[in-house]
PDB file of N, CA and C in Angstrom:
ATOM      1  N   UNK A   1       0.848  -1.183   0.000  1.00  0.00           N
ATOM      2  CA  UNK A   1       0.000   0.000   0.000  1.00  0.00           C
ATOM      3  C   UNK A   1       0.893   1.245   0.000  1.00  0.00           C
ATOM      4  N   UNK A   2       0.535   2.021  -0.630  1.00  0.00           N
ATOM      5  CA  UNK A   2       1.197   3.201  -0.794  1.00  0.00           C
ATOM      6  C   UNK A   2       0.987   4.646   0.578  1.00  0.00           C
ATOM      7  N   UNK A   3       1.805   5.154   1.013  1.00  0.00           N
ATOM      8  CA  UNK A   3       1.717   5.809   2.440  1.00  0.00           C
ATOM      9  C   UNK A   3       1.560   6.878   1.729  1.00  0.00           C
ATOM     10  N   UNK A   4       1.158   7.490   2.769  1.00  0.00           N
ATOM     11  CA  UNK A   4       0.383   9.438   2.884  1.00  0.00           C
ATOM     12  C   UNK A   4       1.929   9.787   2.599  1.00  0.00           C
ATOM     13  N   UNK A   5       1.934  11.162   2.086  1.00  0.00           N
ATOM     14  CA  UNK A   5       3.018  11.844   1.939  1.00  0.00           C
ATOM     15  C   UNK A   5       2.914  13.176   2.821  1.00  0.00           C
ATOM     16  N   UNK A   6       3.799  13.060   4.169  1.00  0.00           N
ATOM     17  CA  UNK A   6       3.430  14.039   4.874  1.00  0.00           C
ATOM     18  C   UNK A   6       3.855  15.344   4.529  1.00  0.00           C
ATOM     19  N   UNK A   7       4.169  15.792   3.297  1.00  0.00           N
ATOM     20  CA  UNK A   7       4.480  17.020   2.885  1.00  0.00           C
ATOM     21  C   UNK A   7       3.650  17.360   1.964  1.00  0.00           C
ATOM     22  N   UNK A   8       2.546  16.110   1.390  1.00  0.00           N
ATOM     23  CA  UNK A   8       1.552  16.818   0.593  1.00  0.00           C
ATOM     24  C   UNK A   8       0.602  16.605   1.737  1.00  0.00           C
ATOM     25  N   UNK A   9       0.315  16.168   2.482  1.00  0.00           N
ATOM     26  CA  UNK A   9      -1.209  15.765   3.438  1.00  0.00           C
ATOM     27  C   UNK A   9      -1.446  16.780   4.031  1.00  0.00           C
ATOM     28  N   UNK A  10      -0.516  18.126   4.080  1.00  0.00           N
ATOM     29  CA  UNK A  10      -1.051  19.215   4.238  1.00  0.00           C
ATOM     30  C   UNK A  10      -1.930  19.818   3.533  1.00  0.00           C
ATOM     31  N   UNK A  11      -3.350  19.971   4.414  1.00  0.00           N
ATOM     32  CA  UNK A  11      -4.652  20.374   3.788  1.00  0.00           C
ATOM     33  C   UNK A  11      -4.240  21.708   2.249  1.00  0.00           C
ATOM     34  N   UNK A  12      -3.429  22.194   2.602  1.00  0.00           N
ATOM     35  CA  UNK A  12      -3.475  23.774   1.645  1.00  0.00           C
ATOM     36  C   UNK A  12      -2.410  23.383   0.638  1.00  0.00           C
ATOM     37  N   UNK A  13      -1.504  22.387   0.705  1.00  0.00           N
ATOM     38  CA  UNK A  13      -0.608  21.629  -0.080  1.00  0.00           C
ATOM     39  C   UNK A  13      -1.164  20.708  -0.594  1.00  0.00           C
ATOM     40  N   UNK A  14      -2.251  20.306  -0.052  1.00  0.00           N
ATOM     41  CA  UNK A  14      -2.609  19.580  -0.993  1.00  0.00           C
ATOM     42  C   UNK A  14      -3.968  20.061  -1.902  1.00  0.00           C
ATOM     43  N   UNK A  15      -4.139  21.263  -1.671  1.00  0.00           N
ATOM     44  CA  UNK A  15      -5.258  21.335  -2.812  1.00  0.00           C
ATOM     45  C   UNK A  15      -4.313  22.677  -3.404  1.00  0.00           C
ATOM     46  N   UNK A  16      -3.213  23.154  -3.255  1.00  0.00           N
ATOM     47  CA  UNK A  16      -1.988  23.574  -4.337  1.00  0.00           C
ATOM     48  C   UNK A  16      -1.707  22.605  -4.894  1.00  0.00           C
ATOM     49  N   UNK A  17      -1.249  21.250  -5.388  1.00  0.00           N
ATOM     50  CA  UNK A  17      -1.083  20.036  -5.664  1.00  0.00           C
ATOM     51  C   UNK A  17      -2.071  19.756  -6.690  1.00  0.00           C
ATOM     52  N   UNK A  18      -3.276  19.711  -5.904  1.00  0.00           N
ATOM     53  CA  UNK A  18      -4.675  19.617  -7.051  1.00  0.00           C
ATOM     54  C   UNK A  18      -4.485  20.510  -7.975  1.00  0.00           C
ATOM     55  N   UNK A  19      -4.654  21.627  -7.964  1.00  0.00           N
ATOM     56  CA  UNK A  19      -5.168  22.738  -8.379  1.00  0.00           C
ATOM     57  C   UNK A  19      -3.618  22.527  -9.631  1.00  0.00           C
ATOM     58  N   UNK A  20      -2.370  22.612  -9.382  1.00  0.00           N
ATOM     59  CA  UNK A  20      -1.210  22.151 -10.086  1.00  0.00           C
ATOM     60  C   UNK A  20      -1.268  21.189 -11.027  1.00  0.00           C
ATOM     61  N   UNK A  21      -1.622  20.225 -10.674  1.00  0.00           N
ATOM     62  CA  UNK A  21      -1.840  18.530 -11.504  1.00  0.00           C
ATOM     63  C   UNK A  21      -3.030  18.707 -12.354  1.00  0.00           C
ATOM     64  N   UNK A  22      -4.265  19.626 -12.032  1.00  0.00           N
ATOM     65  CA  UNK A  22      -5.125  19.881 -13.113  1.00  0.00           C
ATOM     66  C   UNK A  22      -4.712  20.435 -14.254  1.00  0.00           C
ATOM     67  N   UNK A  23      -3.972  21.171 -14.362  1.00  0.00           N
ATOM     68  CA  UNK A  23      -3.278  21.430 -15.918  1.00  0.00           C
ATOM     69  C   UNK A  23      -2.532  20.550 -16.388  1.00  0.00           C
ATOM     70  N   UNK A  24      -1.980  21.081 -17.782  1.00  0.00           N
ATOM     71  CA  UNK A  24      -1.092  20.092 -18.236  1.00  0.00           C
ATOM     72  C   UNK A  24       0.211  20.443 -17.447  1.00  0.00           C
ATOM     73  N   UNK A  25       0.555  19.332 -17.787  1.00  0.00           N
ATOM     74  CA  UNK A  25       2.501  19.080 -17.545  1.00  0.00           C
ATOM     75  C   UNK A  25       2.779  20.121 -18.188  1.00  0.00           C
ATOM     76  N   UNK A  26       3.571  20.881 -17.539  1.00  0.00           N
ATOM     77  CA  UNK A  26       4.849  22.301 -18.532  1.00  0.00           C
ATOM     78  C   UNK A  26       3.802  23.410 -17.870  1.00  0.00           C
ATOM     79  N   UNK A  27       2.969  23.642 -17.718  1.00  0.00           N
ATOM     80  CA  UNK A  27       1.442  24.818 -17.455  1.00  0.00           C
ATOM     81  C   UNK A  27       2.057  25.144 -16.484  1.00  0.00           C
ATOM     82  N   UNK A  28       1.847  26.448 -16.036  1.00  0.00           N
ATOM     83  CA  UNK A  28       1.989  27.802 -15.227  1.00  0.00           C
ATOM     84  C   UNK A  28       1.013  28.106 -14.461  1.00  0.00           C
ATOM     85  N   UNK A  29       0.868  28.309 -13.014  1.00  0.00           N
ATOM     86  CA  UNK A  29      -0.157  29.071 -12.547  1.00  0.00           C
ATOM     87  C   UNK A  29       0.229  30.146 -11.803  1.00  0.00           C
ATOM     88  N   UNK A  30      -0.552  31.081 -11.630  1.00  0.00           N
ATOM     89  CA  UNK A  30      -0.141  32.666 -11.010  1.00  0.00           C
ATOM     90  C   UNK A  30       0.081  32.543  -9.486  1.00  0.00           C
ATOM     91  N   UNK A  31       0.813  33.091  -8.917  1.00  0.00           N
ATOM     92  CA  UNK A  31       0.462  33.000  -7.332  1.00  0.00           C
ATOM     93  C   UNK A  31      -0.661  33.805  -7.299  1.00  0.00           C
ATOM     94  N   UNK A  32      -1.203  35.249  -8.135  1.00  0.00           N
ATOM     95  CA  UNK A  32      -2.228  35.502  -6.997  1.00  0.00           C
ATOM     96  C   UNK A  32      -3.368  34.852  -7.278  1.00  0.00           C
ATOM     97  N   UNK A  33      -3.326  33.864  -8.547  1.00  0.00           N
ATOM     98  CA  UNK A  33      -4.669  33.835  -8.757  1.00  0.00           C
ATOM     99  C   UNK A  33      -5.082  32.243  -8.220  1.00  0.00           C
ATOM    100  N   UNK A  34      -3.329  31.709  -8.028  1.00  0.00           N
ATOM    101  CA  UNK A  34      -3.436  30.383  -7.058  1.00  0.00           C
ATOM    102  C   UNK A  34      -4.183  30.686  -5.502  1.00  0.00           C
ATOM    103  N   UNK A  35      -3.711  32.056  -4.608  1.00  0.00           N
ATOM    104  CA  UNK A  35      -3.668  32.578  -3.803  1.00  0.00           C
ATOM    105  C   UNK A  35      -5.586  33.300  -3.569  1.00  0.00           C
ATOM    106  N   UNK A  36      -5.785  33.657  -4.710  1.00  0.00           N
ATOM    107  CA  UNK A  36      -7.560  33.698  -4.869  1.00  0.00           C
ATOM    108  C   UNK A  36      -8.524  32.699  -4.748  1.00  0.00           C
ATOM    109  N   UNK A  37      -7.953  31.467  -5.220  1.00  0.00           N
ATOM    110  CA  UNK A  37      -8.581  30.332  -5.340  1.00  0.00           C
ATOM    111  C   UNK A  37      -8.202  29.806  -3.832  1.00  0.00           C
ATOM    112  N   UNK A  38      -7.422  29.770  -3.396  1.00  0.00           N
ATOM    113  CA  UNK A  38      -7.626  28.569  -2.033  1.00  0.00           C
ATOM    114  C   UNK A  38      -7.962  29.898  -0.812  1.00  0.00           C
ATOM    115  N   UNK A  39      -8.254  30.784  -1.355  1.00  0.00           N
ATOM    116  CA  UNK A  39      -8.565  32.058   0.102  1.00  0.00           C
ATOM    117  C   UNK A  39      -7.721  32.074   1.141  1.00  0.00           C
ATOM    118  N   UNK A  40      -6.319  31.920   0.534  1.00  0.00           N
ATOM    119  CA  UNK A  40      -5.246  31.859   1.640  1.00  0.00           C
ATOM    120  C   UNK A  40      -4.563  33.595   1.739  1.00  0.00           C
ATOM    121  N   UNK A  41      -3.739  33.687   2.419  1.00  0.00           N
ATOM    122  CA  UNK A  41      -2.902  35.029   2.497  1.00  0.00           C
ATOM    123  C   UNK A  41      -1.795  34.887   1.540  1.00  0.00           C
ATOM    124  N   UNK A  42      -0.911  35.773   1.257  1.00  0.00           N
ATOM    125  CA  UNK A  42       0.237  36.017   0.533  1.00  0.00           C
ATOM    126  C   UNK A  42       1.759  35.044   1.249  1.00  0.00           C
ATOM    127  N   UNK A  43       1.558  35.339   2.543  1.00  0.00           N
ATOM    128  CA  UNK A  43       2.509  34.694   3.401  1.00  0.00           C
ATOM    129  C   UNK A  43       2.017  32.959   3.362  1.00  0.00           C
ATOM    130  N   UNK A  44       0.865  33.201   3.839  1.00  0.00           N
ATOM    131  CA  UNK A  44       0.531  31.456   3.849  1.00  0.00           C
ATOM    132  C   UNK A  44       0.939  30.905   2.661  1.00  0.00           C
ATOM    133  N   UNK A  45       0.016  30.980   1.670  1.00  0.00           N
ATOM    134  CA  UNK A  45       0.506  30.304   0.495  1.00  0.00           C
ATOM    135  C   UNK A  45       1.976  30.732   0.450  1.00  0.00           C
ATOM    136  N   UNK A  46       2.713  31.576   0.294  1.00  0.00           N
ATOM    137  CA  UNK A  46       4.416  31.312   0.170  1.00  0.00           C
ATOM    138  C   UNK A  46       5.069  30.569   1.470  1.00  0.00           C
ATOM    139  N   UNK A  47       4.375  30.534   2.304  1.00  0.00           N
ATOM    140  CA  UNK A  47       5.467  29.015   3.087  1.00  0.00           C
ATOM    141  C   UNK A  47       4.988  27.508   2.762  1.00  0.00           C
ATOM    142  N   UNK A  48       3.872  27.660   2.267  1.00  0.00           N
ATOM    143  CA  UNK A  48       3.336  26.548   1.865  1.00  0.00           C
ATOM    144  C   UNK A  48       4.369  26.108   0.332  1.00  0.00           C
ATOM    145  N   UNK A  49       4.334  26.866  -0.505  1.00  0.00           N
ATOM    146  CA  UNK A  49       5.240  27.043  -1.504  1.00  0.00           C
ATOM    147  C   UNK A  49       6.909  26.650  -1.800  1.00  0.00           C
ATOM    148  N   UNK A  50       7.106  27.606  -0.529  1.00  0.00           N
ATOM    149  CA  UNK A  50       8.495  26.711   0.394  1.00  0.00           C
ATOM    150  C   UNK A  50       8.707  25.545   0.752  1.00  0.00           C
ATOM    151  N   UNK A  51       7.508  25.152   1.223  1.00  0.00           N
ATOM    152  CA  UNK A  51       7.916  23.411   1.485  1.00  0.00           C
ATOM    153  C   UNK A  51       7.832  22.467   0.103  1.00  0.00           C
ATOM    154  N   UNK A  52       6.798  23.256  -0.795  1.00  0.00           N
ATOM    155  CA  UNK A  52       6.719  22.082  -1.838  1.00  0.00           C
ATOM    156  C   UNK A  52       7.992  22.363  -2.829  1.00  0.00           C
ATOM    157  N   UNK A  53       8.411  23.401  -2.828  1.00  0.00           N
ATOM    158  CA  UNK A  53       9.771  24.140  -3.529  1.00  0.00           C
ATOM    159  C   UNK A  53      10.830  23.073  -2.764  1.00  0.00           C
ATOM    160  N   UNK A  54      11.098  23.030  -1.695  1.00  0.00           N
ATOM    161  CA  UNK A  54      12.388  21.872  -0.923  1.00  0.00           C
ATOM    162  C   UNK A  54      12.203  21.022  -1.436  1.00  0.00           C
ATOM    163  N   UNK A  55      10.911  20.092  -1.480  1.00  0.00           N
ATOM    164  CA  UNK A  55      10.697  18.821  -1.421  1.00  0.00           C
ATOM    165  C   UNK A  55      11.011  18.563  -3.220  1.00  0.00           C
ATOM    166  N   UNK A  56      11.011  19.401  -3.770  1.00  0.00           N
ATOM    167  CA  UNK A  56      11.687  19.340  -5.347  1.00  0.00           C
ATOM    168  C   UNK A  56       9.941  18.907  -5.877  1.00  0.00           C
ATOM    169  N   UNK A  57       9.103  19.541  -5.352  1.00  0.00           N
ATOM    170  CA  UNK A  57       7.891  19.290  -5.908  1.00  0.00           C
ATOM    171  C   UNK A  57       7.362  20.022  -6.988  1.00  0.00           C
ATOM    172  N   UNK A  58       7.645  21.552  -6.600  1.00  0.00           N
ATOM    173  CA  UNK A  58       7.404  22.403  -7.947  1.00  0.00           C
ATOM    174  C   UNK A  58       8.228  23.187  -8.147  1.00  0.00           C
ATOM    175  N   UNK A  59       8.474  23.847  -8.818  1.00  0.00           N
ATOM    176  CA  UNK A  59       9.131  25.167  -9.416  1.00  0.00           C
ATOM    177  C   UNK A  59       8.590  26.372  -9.294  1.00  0.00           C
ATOM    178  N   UNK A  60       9.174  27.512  -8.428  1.00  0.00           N
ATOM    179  CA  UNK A  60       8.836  28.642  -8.453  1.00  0.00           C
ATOM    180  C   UNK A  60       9.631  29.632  -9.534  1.00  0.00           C
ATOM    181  N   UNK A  61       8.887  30.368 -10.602  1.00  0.00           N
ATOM    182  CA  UNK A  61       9.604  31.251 -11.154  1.00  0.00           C
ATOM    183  C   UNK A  61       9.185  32.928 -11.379  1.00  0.00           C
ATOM    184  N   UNK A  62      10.021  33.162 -10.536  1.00  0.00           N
ATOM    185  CA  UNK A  62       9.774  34.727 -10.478  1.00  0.00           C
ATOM    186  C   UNK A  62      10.347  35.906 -11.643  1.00  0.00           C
ATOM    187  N   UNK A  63       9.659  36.475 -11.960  1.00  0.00           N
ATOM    188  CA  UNK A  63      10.125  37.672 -13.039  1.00  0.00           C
ATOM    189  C   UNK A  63       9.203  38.864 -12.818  1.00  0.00           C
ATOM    190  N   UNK A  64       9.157  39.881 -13.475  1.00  0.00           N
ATOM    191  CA  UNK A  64       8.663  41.634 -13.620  1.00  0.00           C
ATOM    192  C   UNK A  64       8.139  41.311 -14.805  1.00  0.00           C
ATOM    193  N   UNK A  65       6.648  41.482 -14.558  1.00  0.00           N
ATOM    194  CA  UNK A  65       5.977  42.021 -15.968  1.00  0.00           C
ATOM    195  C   UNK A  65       5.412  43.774 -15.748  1.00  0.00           C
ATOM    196  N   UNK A  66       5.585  44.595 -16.729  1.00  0.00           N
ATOM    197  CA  UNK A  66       5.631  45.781 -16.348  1.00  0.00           C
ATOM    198  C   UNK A  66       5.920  46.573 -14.922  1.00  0.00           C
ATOM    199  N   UNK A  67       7.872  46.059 -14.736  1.00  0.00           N
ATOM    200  CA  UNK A  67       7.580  46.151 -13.013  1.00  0.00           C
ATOM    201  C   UNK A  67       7.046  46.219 -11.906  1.00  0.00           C
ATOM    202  N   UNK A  68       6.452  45.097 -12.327  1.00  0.00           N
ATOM    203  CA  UNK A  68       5.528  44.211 -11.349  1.00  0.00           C
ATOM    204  C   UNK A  68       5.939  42.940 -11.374  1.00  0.00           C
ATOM    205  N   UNK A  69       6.184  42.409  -9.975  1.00  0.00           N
ATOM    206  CA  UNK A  69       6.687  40.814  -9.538  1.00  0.00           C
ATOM    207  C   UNK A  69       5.534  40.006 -10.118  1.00  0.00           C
ATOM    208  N   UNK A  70       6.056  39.006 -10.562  1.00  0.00           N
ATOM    209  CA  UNK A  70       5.133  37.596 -10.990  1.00  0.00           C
ATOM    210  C   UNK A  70       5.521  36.511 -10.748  1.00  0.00           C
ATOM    211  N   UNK A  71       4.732  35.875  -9.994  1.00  0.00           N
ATOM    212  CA  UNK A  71       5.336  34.427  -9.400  1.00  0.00           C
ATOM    213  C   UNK A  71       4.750  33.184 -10.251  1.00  0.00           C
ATOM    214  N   UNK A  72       5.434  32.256 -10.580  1.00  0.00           N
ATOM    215  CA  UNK A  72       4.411  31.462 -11.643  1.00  0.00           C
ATOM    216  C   UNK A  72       5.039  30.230 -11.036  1.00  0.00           C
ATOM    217  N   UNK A  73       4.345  28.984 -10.790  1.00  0.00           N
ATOM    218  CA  UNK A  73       4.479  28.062  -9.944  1.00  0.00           C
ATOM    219  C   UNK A  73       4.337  26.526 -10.700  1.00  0.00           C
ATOM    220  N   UNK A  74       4.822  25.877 -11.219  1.00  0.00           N
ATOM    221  CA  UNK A  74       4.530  25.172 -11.602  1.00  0.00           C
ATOM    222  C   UNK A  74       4.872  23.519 -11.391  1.00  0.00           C
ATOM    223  N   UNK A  75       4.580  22.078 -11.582  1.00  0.00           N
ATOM    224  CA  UNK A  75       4.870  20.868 -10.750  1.00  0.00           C
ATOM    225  C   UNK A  75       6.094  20.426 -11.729  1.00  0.00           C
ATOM    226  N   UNK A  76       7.317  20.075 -10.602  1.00  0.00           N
ATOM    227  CA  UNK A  76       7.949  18.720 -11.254  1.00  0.00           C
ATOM    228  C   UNK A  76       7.257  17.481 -11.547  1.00  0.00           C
ATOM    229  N   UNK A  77       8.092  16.658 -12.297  1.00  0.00           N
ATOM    230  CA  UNK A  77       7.685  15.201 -12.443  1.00  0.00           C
ATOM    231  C   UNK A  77       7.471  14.612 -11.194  1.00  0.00           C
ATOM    232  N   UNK A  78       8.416  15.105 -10.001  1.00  0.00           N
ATOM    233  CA  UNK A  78       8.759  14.196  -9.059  1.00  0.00           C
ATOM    234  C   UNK A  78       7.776  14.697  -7.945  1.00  0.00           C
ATOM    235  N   UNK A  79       6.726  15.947  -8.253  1.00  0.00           N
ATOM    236  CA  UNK A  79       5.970  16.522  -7.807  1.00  0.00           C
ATOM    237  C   UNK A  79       4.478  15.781  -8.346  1.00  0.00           C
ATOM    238  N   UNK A  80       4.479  15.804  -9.410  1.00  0.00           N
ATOM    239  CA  UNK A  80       3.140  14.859 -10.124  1.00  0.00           C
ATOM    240  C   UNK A  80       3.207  13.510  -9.924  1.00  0.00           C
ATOM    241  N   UNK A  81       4.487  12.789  -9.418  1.00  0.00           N
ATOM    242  CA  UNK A  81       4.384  11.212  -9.406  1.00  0.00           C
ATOM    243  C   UNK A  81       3.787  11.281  -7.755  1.00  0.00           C
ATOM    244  N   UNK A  82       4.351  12.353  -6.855  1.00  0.00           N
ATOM    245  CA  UNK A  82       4.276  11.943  -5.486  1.00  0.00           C
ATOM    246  C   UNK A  82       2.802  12.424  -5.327  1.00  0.00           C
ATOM    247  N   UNK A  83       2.157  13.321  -5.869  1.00  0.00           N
ATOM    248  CA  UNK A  83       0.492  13.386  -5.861  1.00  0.00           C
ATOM    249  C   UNK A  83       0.130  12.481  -6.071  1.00  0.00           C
ATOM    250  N   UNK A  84      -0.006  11.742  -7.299  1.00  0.00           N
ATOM    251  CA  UNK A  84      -0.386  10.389  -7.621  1.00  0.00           C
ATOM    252  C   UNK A  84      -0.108   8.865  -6.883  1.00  0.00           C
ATOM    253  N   UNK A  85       0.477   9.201  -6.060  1.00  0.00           N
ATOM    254  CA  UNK A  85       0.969   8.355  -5.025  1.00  0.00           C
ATOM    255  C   UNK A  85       0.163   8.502  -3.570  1.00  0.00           C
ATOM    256  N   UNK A  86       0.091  10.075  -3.278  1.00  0.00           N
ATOM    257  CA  UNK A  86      -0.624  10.405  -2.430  1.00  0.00           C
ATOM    258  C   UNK A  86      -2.364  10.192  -2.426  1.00  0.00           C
ATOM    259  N   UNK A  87      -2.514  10.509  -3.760  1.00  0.00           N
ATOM    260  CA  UNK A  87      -4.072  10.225  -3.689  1.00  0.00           C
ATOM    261  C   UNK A  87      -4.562   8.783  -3.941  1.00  0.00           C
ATOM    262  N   UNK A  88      -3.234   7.972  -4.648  1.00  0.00           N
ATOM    263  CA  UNK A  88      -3.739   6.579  -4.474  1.00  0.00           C
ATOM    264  C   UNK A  88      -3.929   5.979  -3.199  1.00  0.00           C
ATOM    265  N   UNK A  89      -3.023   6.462  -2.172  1.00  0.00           N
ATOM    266  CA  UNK A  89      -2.913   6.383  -0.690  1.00  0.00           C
ATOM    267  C   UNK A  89      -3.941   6.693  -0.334  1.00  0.00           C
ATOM    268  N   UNK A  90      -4.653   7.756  -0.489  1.00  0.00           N
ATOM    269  CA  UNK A  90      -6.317   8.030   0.270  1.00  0.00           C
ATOM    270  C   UNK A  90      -7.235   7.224  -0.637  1.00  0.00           C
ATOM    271  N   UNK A  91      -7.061   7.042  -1.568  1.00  0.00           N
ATOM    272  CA  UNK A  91      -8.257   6.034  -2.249  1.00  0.00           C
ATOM    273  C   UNK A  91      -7.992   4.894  -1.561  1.00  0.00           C
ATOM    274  N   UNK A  92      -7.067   4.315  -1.162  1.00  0.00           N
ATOM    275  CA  UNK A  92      -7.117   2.650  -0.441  1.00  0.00           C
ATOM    276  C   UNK A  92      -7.888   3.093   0.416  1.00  0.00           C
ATOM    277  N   UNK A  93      -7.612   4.386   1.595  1.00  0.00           N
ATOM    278  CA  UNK A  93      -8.201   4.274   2.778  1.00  0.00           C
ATOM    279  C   UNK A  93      -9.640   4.541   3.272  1.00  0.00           C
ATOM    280  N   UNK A  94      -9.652   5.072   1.688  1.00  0.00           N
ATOM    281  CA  UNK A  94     -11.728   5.061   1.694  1.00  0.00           C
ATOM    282  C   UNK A  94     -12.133   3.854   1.047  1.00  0.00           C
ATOM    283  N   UNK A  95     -11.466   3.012   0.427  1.00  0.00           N
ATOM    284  CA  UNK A  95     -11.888   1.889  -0.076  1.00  0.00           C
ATOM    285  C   UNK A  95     -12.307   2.005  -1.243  1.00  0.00           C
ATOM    286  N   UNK A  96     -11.709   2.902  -1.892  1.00  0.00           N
ATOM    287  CA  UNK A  96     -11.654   3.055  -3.462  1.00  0.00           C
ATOM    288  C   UNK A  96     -10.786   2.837  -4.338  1.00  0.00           C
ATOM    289  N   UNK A  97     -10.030   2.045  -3.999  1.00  0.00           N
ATOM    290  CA  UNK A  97      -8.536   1.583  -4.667  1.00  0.00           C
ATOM    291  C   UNK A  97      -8.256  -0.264  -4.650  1.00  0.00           C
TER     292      UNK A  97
END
């Protein structure tokens, strides 16, 4: 059986995770508009970000569009295999796997 991943089983990491894995592979999402969608703060979602950034889960890439910061966030492979791992892990434990 495949175990919880305690760096995605964080409730707000893991629906950054969702919200990530719903696009395609290579796809970009905004921090603020990641940051709109889960009704988190600026700080929250960026430590949350931090941990999945260590864990080599996604990629943060920052640049200036009309000097203005833009954060664009997007999943490694090794970030999309360990979701898929993680949610097979909760499907055993509801008995859907």
């Amino acid at each position: 059986m495949n175990e919880l991943d305690p760096v995605i089983h964080q409730p707000v990491r893991l629906r950054i995770l969702s919200a990530l894995t719903a696009i395609r592979h290579g796809e970009k999402l905004d921090f603020v508009w990641l940051r709109d969608v889960l009704g988190v703060t600026d700080g929250n979602l960026g430590s949350h970000l931090v941990k999945l950034e260590e864990a080599g889960y996604i990629d943060v890439e920052k640049t200036f569009v009309a000097r203005k910061p833009r954060t664009m966030i997007t999943t490694t492979d090794k970030g999309r295999a360990a979701f898929q791992s993680h949610v097979k892990a909760l499907k055993a434990i509801i008995g859907g796997d």
